[in-house]
C-alpha atoms as a PDB file:
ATOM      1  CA  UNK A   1      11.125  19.549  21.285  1.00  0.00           C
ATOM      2  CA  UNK A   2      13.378  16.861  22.556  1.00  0.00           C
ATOM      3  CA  UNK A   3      12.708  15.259  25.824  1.00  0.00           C
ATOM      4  CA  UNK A   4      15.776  16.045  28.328  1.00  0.00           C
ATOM      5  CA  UNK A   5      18.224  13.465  28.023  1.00  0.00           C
ATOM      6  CA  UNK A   6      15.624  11.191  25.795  1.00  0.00           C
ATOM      7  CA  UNK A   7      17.889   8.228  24.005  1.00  0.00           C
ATOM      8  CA  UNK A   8      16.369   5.784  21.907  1.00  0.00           C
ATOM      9  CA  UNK A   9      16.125   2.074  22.853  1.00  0.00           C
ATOM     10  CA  UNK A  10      17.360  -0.274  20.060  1.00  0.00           C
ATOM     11  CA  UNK A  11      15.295  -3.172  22.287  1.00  0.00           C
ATOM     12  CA  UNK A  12      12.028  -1.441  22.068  1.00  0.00           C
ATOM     13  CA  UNK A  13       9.633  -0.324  18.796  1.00  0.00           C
ATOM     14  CA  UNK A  14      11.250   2.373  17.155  1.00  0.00           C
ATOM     15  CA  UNK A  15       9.069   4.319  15.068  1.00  0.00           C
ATOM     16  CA  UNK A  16       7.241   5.957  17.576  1.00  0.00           C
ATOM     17  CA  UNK A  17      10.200   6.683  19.724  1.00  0.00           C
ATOM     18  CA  UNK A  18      11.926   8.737  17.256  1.00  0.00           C
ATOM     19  CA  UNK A  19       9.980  11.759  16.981  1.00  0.00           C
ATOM     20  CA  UNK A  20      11.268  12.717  20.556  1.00  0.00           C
ATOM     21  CA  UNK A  21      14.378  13.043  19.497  1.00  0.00           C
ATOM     22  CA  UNK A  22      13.544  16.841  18.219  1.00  0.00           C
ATOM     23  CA  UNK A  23      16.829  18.488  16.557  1.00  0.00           C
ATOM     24  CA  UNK A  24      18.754  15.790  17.571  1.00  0.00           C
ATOM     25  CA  UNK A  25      16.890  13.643  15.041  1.00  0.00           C
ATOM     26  CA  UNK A  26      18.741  14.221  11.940  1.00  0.00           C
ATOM     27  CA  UNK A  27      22.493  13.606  13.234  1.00  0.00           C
ATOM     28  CA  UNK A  28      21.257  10.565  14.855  1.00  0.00           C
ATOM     29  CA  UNK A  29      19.680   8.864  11.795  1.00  0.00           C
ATOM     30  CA  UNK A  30      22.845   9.602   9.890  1.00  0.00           C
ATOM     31  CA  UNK A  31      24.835   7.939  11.983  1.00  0.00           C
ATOM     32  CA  UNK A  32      24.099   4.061  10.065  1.00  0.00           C
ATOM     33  CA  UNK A  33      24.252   0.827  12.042  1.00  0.00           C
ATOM     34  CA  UNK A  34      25.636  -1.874  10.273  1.00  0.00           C
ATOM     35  CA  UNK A  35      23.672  -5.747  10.258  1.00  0.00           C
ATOM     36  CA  UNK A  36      21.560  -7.472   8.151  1.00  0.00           C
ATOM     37  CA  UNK A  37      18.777  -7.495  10.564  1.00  0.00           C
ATOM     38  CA  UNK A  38      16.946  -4.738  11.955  1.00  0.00           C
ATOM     39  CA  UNK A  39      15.096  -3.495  14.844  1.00  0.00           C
ATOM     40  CA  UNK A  40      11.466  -4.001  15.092  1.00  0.00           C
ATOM     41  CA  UNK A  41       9.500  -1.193  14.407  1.00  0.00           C
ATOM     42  CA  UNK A  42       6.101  -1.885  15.764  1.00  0.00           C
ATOM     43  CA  UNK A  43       4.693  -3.180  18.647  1.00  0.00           C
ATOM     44  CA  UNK A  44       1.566  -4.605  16.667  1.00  0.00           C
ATOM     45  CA  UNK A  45       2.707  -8.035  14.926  1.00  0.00           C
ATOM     46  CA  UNK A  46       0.611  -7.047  11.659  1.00  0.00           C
ATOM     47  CA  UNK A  47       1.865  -3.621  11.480  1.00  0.00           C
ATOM     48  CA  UNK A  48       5.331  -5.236  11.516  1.00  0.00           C
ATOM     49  CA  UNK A  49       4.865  -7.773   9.361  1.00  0.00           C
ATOM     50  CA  UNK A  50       3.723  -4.907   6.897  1.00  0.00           C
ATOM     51  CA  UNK A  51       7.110  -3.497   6.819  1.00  0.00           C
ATOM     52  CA  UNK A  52       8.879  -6.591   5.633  1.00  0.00           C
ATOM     53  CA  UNK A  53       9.576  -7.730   1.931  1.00  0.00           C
ATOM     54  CA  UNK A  54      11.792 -10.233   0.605  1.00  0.00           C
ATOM     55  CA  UNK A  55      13.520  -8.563  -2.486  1.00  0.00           C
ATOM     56  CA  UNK A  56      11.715 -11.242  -5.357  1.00  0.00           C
ATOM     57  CA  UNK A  57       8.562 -10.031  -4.297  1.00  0.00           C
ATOM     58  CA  UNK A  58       8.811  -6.511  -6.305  1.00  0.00           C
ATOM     59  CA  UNK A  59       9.445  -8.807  -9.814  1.00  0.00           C
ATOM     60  CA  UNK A  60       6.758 -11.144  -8.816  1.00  0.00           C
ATOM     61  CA  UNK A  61       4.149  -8.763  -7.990  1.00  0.00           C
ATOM     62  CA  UNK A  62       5.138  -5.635  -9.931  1.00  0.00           C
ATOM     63  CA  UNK A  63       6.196  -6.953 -13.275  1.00  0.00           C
ATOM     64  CA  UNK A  64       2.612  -8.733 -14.503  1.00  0.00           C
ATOM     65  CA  UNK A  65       1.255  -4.988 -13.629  1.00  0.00           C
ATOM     66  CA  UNK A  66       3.711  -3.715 -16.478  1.00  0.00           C
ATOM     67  CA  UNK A  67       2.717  -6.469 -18.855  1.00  0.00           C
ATOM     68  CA  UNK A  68      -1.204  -5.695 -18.241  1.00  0.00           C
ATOM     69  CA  UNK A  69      -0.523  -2.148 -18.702  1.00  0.00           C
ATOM     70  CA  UNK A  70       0.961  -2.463 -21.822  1.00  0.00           C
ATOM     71  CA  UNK A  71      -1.024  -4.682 -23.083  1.00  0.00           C
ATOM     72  CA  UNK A  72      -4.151  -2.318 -22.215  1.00  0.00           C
ATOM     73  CA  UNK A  73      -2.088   0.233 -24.614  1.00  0.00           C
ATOM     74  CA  UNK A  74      -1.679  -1.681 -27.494  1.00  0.00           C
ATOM     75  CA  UNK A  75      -5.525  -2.866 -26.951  1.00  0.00           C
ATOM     76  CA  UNK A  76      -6.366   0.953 -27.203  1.00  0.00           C
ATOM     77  CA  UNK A  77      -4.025   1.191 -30.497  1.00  0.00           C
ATOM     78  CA  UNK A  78      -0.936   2.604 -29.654  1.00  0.00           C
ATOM     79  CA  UNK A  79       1.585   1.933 -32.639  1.00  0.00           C
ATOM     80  CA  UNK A  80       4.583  -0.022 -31.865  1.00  0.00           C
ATOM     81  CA  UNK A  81       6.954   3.192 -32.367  1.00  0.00           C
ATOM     82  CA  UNK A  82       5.110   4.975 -29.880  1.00  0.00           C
ATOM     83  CA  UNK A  83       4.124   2.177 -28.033  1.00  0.00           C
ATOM     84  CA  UNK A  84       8.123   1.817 -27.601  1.00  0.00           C
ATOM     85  CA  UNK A  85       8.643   5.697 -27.024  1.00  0.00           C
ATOM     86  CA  UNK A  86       6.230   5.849 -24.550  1.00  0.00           C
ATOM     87  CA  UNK A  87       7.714   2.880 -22.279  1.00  0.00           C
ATOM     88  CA  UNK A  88      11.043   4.608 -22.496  1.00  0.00           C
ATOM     89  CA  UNK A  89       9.969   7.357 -21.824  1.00  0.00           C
ATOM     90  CA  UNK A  90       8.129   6.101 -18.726  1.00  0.00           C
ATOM     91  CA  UNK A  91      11.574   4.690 -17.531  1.00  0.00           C
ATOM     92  CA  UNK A  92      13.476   8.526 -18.155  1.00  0.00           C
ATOM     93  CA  UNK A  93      10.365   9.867 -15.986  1.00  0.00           C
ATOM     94  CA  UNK A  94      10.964   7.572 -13.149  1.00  0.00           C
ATOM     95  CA  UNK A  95      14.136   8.344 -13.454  1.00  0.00           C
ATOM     96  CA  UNK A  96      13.491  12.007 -12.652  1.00  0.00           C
ATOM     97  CA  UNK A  97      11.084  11.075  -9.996  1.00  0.00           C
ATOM     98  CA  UNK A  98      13.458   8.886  -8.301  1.00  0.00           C
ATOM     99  CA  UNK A  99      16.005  11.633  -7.477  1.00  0.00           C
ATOM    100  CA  UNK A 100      13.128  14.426  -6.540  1.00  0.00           C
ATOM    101  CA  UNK A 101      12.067  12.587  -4.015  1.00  0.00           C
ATOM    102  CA  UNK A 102      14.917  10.892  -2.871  1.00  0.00           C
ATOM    103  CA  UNK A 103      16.806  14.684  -2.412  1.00  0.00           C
ATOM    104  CA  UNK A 104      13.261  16.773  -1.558  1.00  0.00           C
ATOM    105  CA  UNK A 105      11.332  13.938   0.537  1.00  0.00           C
ATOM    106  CA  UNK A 106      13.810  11.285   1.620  1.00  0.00           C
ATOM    107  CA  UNK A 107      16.008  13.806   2.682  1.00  0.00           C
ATOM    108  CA  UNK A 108      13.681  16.376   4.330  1.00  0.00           C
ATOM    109  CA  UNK A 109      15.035  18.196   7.474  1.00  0.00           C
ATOM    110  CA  UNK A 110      12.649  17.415  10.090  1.00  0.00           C
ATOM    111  CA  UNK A 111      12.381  18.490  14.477  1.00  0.00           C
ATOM    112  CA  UNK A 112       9.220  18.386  15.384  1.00  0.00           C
ATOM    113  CA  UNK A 113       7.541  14.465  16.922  1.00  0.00           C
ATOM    114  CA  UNK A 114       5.258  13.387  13.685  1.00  0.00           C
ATOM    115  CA  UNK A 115       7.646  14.984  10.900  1.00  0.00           C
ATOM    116  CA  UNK A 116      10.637  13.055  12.376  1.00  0.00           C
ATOM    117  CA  UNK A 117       8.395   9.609  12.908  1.00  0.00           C
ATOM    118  CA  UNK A 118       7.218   9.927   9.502  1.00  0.00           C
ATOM    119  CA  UNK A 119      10.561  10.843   8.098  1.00  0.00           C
ATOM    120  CA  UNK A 120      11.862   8.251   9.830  1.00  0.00           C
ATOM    121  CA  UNK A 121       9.179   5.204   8.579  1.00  0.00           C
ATOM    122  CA  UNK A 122       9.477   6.250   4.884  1.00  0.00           C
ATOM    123  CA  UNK A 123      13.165   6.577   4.537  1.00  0.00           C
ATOM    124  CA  UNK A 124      15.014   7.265   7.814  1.00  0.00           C
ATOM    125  CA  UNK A 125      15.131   3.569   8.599  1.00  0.00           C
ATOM    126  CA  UNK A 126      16.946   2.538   5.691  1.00  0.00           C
ATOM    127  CA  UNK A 127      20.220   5.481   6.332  1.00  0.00           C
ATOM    128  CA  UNK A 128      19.992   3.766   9.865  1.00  0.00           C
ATOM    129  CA  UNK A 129      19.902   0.231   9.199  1.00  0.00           C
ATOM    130  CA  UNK A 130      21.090   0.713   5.782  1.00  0.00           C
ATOM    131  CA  UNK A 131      21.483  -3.210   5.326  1.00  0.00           C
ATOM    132  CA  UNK A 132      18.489  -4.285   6.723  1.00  0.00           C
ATOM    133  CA  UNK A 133      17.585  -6.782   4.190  1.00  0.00           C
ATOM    134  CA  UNK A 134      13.871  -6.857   4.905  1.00  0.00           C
ATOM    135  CA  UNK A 135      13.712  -3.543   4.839  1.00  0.00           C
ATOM    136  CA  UNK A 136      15.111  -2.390   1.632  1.00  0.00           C
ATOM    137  CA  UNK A 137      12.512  -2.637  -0.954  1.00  0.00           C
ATOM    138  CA  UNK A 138       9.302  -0.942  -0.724  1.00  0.00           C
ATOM    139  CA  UNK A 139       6.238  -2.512   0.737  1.00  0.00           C
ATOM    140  CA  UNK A 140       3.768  -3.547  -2.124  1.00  0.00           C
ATOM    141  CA  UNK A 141       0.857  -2.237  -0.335  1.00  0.00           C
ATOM    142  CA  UNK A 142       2.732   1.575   0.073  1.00  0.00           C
ATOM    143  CA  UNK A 143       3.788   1.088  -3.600  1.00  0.00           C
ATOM    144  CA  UNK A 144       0.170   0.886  -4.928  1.00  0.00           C
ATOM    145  CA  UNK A 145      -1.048   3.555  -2.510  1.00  0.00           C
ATOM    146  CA  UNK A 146       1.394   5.826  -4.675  1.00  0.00           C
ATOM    147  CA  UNK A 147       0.633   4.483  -7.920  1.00  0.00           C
ATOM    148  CA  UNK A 148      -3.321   5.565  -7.420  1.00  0.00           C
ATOM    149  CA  UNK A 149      -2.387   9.172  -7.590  1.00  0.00           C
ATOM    150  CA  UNK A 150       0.408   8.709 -10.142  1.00  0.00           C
ATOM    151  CA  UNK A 151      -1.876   6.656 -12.779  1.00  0.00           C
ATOM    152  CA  UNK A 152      -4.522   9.682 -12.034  1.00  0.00           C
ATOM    153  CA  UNK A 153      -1.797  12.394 -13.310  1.00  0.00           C
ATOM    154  CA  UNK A 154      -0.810  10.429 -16.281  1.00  0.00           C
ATOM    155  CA  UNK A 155      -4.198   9.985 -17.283  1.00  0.00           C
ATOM    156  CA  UNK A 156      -4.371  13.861 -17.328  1.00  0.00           C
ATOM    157  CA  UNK A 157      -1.504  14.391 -19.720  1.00  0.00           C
ATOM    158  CA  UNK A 158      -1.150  11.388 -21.892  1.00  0.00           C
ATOM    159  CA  UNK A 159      -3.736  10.077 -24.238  1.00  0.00           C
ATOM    160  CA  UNK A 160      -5.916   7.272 -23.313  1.00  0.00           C
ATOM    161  CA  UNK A 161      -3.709   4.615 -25.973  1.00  0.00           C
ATOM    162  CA  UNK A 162      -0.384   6.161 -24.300  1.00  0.00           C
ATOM    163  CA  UNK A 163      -1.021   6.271 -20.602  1.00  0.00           C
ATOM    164  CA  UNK A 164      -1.230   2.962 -20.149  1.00  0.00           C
ATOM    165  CA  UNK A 165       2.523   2.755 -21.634  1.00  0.00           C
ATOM    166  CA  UNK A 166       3.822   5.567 -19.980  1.00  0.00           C
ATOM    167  CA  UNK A 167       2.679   4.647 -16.876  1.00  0.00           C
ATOM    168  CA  UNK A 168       4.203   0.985 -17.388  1.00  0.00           C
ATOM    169  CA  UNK A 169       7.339   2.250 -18.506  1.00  0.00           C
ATOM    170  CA  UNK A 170       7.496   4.308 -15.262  1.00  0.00           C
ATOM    171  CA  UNK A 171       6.318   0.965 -13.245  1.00  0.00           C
ATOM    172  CA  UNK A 172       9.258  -0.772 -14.639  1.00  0.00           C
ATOM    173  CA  UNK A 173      11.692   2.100 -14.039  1.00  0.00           C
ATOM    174  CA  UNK A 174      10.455   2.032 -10.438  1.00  0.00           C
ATOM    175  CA  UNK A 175      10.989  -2.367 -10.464  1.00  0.00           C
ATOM    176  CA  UNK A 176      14.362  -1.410 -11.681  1.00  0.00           C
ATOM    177  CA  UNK A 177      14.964   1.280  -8.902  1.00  0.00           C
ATOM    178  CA  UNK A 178      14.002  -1.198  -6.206  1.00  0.00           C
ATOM    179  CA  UNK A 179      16.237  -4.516  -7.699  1.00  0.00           C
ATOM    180  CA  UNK A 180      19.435  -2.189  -8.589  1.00  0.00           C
ATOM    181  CA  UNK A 181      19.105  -0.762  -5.142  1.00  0.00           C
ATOM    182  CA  UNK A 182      18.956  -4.040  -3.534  1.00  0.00           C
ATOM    183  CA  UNK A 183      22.085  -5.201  -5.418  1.00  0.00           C
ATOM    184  CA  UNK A 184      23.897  -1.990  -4.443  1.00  0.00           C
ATOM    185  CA  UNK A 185      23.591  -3.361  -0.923  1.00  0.00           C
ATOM    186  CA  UNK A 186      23.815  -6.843  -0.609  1.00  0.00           C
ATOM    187  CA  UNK A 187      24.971  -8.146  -4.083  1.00  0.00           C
ATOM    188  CA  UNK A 188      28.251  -9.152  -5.846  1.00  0.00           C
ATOM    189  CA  UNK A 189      29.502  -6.629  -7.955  1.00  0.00           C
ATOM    190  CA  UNK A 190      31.538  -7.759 -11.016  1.00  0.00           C
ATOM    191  CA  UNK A 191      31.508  -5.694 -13.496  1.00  0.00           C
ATOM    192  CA  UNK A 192      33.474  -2.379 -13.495  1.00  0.00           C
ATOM    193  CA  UNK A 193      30.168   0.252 -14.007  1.00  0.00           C
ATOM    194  CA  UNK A 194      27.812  -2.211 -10.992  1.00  0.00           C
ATOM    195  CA  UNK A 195      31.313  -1.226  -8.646  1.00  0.00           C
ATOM    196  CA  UNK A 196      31.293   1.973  -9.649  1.00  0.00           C
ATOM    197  CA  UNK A 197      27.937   2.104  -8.909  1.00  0.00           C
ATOM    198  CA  UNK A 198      28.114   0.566  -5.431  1.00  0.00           C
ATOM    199  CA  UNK A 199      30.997   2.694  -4.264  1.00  0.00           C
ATOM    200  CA  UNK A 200      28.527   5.550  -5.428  1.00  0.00           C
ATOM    201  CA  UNK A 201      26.479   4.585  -3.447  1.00  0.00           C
ATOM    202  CA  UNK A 202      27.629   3.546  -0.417  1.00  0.00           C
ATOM    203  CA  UNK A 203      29.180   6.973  -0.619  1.00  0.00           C
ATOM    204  CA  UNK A 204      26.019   8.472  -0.243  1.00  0.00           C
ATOM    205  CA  UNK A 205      25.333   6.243   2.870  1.00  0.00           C
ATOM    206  CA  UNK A 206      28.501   6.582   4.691  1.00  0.00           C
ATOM    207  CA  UNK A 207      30.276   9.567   3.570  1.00  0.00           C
ATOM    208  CA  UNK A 208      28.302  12.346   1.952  1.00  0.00           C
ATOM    209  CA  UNK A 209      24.384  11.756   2.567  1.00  0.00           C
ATOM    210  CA  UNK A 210      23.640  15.006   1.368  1.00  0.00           C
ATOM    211  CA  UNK A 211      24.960  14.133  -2.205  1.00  0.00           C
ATOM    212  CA  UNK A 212      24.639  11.304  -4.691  1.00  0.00           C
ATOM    213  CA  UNK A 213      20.937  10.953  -4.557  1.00  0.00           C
ATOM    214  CA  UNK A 214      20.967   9.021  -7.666  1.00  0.00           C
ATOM    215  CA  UNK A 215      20.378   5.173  -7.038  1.00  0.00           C
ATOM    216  CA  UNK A 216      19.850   3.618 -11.052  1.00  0.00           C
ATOM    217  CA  UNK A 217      22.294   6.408 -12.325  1.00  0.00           C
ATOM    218  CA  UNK A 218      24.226   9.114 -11.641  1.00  0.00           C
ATOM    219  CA  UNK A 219      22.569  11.234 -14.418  1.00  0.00           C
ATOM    220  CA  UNK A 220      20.371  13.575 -12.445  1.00  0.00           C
ATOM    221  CA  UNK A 221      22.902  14.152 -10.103  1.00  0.00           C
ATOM    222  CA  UNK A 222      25.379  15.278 -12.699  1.00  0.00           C
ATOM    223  CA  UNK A 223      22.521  17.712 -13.894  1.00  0.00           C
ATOM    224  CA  UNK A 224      21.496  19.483 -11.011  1.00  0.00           C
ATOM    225  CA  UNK A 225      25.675  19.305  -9.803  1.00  0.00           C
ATOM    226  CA  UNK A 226      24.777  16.905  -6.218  1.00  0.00           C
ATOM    227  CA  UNK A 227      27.504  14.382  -7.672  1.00  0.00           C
ATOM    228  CA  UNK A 228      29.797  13.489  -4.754  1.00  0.00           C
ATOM    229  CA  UNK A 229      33.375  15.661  -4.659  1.00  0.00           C
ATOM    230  CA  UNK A 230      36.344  13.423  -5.280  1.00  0.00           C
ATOM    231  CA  UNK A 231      38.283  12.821  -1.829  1.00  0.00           C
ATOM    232  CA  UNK A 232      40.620  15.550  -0.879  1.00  0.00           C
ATOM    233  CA  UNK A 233      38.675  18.370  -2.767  1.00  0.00           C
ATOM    234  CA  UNK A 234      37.852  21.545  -0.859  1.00  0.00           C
END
């Protein structure tokens, strides 16, 4: 339930003010404030401090992972063929995995005071501040929280000498995620397909949030028909 009259203060820690907004949550999170800097988000310096990363640190960190994984497959004997198919195919699973959660768990409806705060720290931030530059990229430490459970379900469905590939190959779809979606928001496009792209995506932030969940491609939103409507359409 929302607190009579409740507003949020932009001055104070945010992510515990949120939940009171109650129904009102949803339209006011979609509703984006443009600058490069955000608002602070907790009153505990660490805890803070936790929800910053520069953009390099995702290559730096997440990239030798990919190369030790690998390596651990060809160790166990994976030939090069599959060794190659199984990377790939890593990167097409990501794929999948980015738009899932980005339309089922990014995008949850949420009213009620922890749904909304928790809504709002793992993706409700970023449609708010969408340019927040600190705040675009995901955390290292939340990343390898995630990756626990993920390694655990490819190990149940992929053979010991594969896993390790599969797995990388989804790593480095998820490096590639985090770096294109970066660029989307504070890079140069040049090319015609990275403006493209951008304008697809900056769609999704500023005109239709409830389509174009895509952020690497456009492919699973063609499939599942959440690719944006061309202006003017009914």
């Amino acid at each position: 339930m929302v607190a009579e009259g409740f507003t949020v203060d932009l001055n104070k820690p945010l992510v515990f003010q949120v939940g009171h907004l109650g129904e009102a949550y949803d339209d006011w999170v979609h509703q984006p404030i443009v600058s490069k800097t955000g608002p602070r988000y907790f009153a505990n310096d660490y805890a803070e401090l936790m929800t910053c990363t520069k953009w390099w640190m995702i290559p730096l960190i997440w990239l030798p992972v990919v190369y030790w994984f690998i390596s651990l497959a060809i160790q166990r004997g994976l030939p090069l063929p599959l060794l190659a198919l199984a990377i790939v195919s890593g990167v097409y699973v990501w794929s999948f995995v980015e738009y899932i959660f980005h339309r089922y768990v990014f995008h949850m409806k949420t009213t009620s005071y922890w749904g909304n705060t928790i809504h709002y720290f793992i993706h409700g931030f970023h449609h708010k501040h969408p340019m927040d530059s600190l705040r675009l990229v995901y955390p290292p430490a939340l990343t390898a929280l995630i990756c626990i459970p993920m390694w655990s379900s490819v190990k149940l469905i992929a053979t010991p000498a594969a896993a390790p590939a599969l797995f990388g190959g989804g790593l480095l779809g998820y490096v590639m995620y985090d770096l294109t979606h970066y660029y989307l928001h504070h890079g140069q496009a040049y090319s015609e397909s990275s403006k493209k792209l951008k304008k697809y995506h900056m769609n999704h932030h500023f005109r239709e949030q409830t389509m174009g969940y895509g952020v690497t491609s456009t492919f699973w939103d063609h499939v599942f028909r959440t690719f944006p409507r061309p202006k003017g359409s009914s």
